[in-house]
C-alpha atoms as a PDB file:
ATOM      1  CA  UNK A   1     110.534  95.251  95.023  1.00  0.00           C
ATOM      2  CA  UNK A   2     113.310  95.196  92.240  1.00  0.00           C
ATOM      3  CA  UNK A   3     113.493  97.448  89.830  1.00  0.00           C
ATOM      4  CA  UNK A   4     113.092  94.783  87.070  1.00  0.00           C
ATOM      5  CA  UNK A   5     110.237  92.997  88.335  1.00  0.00           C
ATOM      6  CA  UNK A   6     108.329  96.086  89.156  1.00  0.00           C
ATOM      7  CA  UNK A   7     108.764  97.150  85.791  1.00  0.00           C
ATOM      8  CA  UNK A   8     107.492  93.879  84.265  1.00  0.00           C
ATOM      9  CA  UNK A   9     104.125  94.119  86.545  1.00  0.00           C
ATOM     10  CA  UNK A  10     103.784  97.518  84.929  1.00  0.00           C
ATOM     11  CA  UNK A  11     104.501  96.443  81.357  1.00  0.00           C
ATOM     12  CA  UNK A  12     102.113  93.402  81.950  1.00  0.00           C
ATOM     13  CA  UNK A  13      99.249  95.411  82.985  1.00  0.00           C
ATOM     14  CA  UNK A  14      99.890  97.525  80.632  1.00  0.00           C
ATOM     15  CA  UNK A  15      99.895  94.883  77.641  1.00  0.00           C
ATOM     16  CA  UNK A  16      96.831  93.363  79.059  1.00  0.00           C
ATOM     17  CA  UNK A  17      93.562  92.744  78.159  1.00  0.00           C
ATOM     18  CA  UNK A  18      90.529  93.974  79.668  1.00  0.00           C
ATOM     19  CA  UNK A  19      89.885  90.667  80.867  1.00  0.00           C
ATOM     20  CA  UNK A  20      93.345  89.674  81.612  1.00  0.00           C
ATOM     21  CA  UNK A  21      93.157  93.314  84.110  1.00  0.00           C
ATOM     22  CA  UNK A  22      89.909  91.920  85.379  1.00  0.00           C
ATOM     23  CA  UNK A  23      91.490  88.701  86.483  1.00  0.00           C
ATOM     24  CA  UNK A  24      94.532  89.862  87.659  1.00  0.00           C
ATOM     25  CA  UNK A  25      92.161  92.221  89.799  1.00  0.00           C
ATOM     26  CA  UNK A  26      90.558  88.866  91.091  1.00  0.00           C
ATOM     27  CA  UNK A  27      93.732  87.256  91.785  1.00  0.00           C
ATOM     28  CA  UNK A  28      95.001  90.313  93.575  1.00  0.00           C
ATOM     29  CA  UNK A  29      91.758  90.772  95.978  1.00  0.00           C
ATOM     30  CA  UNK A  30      92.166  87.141  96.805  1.00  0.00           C
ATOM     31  CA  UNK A  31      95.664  87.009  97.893  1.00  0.00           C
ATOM     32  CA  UNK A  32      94.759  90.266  99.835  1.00  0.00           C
ATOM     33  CA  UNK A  33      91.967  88.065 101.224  1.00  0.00           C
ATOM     34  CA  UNK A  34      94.069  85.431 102.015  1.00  0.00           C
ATOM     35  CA  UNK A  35      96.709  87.630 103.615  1.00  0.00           C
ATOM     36  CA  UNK A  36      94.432  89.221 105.818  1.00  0.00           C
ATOM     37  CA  UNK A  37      93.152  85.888 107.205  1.00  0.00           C
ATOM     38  CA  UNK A  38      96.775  84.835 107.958  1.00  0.00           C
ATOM     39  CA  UNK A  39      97.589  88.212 110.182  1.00  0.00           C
ATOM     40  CA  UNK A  40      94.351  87.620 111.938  1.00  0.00           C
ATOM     41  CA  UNK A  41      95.562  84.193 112.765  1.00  0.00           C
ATOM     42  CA  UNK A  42      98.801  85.252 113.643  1.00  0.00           C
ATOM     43  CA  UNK A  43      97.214  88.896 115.513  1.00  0.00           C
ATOM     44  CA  UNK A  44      99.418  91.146 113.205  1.00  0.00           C
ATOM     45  CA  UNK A  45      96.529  93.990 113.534  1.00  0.00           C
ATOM     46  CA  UNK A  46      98.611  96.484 111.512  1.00  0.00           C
ATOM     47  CA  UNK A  47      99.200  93.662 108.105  1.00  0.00           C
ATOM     48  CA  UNK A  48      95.375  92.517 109.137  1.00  0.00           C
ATOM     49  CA  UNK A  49      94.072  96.697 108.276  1.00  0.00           C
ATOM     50  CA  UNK A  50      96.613  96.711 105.163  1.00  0.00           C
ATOM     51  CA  UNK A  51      95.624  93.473 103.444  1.00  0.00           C
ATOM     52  CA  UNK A  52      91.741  94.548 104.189  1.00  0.00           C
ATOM     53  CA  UNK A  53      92.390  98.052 102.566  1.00  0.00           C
ATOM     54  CA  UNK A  54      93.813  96.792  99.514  1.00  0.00           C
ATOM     55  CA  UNK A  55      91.047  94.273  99.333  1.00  0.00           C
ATOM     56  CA  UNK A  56      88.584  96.897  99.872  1.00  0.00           C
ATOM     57  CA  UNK A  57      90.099  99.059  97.693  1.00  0.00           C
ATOM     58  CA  UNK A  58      90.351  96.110  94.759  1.00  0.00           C
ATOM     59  CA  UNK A  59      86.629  95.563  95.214  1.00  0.00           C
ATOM     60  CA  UNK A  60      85.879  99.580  95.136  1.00  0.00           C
ATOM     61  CA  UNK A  61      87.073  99.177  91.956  1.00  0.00           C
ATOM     62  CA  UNK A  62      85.547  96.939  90.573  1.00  0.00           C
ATOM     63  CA  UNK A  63      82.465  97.706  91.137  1.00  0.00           C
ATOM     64  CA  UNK A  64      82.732 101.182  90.090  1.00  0.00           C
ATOM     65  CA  UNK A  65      83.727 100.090  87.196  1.00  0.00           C
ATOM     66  CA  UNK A  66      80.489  98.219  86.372  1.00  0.00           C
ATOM     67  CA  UNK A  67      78.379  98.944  83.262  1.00  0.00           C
ATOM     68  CA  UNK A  68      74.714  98.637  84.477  1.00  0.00           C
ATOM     69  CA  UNK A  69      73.515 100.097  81.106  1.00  0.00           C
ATOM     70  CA  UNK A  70      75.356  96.867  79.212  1.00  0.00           C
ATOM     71  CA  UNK A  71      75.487  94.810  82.521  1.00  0.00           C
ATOM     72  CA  UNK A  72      72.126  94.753  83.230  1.00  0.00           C
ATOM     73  CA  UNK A  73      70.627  92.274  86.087  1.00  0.00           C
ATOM     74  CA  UNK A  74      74.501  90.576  86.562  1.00  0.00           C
ATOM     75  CA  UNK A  75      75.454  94.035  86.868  1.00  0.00           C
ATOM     76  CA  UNK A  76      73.370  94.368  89.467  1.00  0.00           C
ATOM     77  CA  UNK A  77      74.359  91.000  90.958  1.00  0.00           C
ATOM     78  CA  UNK A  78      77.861  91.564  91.140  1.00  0.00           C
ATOM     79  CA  UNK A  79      77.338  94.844  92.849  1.00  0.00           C
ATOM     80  CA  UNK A  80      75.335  93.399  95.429  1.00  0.00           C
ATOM     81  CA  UNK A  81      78.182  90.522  95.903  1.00  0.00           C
ATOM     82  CA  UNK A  82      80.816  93.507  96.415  1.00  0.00           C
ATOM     83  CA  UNK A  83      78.530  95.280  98.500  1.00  0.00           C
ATOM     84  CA  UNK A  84      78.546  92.317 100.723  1.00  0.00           C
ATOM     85  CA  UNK A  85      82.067  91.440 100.469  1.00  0.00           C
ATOM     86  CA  UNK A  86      82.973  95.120 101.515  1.00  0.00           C
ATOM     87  CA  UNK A  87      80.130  94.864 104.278  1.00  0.00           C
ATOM     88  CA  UNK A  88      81.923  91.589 105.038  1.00  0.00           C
ATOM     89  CA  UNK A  89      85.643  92.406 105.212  1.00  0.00           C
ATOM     90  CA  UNK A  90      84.627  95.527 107.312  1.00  0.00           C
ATOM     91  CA  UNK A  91      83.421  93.412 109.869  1.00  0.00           C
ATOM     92  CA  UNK A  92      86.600  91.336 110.011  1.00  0.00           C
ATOM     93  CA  UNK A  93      88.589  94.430 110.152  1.00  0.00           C
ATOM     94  CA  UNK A  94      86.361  95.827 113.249  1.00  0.00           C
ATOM     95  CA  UNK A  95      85.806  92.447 115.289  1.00  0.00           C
ATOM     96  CA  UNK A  96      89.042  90.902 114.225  1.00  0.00           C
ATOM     97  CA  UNK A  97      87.600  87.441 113.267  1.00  0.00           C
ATOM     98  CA  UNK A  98      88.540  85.429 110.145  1.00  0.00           C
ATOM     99  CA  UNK A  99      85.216  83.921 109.379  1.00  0.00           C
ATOM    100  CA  UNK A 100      83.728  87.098 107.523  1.00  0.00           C
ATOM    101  CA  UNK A 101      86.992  87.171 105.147  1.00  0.00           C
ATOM    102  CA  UNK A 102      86.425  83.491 105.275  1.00  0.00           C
ATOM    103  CA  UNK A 103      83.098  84.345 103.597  1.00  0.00           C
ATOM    104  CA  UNK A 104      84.780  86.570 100.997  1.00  0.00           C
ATOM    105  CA  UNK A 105      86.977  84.561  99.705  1.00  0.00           C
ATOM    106  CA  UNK A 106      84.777  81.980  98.745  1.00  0.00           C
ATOM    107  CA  UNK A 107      82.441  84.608  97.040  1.00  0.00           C
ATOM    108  CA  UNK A 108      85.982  85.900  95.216  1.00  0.00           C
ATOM    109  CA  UNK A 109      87.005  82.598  94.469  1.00  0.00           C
ATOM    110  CA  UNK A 110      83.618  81.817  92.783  1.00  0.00           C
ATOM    111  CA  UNK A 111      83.725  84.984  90.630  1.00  0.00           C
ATOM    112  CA  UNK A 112      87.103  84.236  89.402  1.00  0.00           C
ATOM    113  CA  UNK A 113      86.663  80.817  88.762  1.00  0.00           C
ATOM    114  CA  UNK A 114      83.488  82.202  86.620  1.00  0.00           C
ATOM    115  CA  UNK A 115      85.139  85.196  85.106  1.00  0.00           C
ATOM    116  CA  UNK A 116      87.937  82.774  83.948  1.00  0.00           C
ATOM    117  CA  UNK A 117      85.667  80.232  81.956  1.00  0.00           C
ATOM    118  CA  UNK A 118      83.737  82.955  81.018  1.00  0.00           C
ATOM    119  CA  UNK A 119      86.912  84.207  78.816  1.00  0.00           C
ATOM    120  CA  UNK A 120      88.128  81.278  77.792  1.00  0.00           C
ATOM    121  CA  UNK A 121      84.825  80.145  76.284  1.00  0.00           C
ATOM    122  CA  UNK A 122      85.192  83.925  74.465  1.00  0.00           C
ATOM    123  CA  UNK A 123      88.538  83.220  73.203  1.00  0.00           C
ATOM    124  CA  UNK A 124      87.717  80.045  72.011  1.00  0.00           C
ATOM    125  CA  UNK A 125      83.870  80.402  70.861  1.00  0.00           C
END
């Protein structure tokens, strides 16, 4: 990576918003998702175990940082949904099959969509 453009992705997290960092989080553990999906396909084990850590390690993260005190039940909720999509992406890791990462993304891809509307309707309410 450049110099320059790693230095904007630093300044840009660091300039962001809690909910901007939550949905550049999402974004990230999607593209992770994806990427892991397309070494399986193409049987590049060693990208397939990267792309699945830094998934794993995206979704660690988020879910540690859950409030269950504020959060309550969707607290709760989401936690479960990580559980599973770290259950999930586990499986693809071990057995090598795309159709559990197949099952995460759409569970990611739900959330962000979701987290998204949910902060523009905060901007704009």
């Amino acid at each position: 990576m450049s110099y320059g453009l790693g230095a904007y992705k630093k300044t840009s997290v660091n300039t962001a918003s809690k909910e901007q960092i939550l949905l550049m989080l999402y974004q990230a553990a999607i593209k992770n998702c994806k990427k892991g999906i397309e070494a399986i396909e193409k049987k590049d084990i060693a990208a397939k175990g990267e792309y699945i850590g830094k998934l794993q390690d995206i979704v660690i993260e988020l879910n540690s940082s859950l409030d269950f005190e504020v959060g309550g039940d969707v607290a709760t909720e989401l936690s479960s949904l990580y559980d599973f999509i770290l259950f999930s992406s586990t499986q693809a890791n071990l057995k090598i099959d795309t159709e559990p990462l197949e099952g995460c993304l759409e569970v990611l891809t739900t959330l962000y969509d979701g987290w998204q509307q949910a902060v523009k309707s905060v901007k704009n309410g």
